[in-house]
Protein backbone atom coordinates (compact mmCIF):
# COMPACT_ATOMS: atom_id res chain seq x y z
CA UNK A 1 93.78 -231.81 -44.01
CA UNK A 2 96.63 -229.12 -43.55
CA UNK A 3 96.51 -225.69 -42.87
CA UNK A 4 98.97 -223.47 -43.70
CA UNK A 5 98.68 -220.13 -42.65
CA UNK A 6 101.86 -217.92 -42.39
CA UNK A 7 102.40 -215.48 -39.16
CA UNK A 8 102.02 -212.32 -39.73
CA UNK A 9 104.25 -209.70 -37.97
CA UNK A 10 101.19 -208.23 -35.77
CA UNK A 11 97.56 -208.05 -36.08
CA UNK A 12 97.35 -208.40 -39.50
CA UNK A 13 94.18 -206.69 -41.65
CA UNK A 14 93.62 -209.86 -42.99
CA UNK A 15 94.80 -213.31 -42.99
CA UNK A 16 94.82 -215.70 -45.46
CA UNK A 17 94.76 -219.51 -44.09
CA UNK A 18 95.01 -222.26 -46.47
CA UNK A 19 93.55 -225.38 -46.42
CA UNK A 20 94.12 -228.69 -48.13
CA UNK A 21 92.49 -232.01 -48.23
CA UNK A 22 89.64 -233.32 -46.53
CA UNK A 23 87.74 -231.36 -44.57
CA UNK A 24 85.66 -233.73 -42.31
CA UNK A 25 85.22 -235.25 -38.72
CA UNK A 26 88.46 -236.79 -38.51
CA UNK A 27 89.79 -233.15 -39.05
CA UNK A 28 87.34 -231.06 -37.90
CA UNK A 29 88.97 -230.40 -34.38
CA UNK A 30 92.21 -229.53 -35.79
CA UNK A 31 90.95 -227.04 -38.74
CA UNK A 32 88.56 -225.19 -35.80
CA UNK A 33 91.58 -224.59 -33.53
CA UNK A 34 93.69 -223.49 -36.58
CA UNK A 35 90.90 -221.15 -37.86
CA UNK A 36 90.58 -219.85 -34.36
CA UNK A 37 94.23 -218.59 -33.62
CA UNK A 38 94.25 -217.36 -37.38
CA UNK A 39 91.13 -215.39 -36.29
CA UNK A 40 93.00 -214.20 -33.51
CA UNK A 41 95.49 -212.50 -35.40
CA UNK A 42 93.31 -210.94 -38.03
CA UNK A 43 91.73 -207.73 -37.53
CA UNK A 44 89.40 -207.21 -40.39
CA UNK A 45 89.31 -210.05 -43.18
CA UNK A 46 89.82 -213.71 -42.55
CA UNK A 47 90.24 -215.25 -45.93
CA UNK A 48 89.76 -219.28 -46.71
CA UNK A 49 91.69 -220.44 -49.37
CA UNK A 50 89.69 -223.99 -50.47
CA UNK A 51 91.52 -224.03 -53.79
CA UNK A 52 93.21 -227.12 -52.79
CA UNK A 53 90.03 -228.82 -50.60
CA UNK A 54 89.43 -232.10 -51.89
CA UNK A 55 86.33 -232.49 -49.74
CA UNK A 56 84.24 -231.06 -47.57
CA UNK A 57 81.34 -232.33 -45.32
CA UNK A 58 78.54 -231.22 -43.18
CA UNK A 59 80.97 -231.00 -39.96
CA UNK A 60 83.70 -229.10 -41.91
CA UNK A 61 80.95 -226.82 -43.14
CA UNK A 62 79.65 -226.53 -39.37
CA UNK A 63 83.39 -225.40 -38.31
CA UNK A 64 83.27 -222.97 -40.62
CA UNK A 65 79.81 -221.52 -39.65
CA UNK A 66 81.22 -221.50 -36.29
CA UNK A 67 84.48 -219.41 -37.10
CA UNK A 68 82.27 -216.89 -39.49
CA UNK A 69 79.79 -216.33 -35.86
CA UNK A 70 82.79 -216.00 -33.94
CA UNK A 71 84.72 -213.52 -36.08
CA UNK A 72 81.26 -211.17 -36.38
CA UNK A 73 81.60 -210.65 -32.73
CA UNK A 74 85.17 -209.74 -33.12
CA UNK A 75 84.04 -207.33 -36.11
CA UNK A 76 85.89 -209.24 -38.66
CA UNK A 77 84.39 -210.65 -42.24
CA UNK A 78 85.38 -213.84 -43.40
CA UNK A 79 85.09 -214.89 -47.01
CA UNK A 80 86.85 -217.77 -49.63
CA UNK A 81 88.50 -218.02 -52.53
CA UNK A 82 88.76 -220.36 -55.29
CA UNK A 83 86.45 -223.30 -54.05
CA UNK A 84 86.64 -226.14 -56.33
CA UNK A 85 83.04 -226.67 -58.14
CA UNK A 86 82.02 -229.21 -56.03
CA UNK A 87 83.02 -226.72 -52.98
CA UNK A 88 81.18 -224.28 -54.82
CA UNK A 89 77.80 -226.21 -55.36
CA UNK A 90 78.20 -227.04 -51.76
CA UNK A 91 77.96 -223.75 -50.48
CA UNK A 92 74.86 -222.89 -52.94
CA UNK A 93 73.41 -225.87 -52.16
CA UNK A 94 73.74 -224.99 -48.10
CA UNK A 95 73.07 -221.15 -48.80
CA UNK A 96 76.66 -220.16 -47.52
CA UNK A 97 77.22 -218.23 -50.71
CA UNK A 98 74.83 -215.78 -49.56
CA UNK A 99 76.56 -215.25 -45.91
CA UNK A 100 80.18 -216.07 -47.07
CA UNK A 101 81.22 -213.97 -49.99
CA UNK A 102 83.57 -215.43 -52.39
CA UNK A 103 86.51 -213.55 -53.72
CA UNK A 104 88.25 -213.67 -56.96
């Protein structure tokens, strides 16, 4: 799993962090501590690129529950964009889509 997400100057509006690979228990430390300093630095919108997310399991799903709770308290939204269809089905599958809004 890597996570890019580029600095932004100051508190940013939003953020977008991207993620690639496998997102699972051998990564799920790293992509919660990455998520939470990009949170940090967001003031509004915390967007999740998955377009390169090869995989995605119940722990990488429960990190990013755990982000989405933690940015509501800090009044800021986060959402995804261009989940692969088998990210896609998970999130239906899991109900996500309804709580974590998709953008295209």
């Amino acid at each position: 799993m890597t996570v890019i997400c580029p600095p932004p100057p100051n508190k940013a509006t939003f953020t977008t962090v991207h993620l690639t690979g496998e997102i699972d228990l051998a990564t799920k430390d790293a992509l919660r501590n990455q998520l939470l300093r990009a949170l940090r630095r967001t003031a509004g919108l915390l967007v999740l690129d998955l377009s390169a997310v090869s995989f995605c399991d119940a722990s990488g799903l429960g990190v990013i529950v755990g982000v989405q709770r933690r940015a509501r308290v800090r009044g800021v939204a986060v959402a995804v964009t261009a989940p692969r269809p088998a990210m896609t089905r998970l999130l239906r599958i899991t109900g996500l889509d309804r709580s974590l809004p998709t953008l295209v």
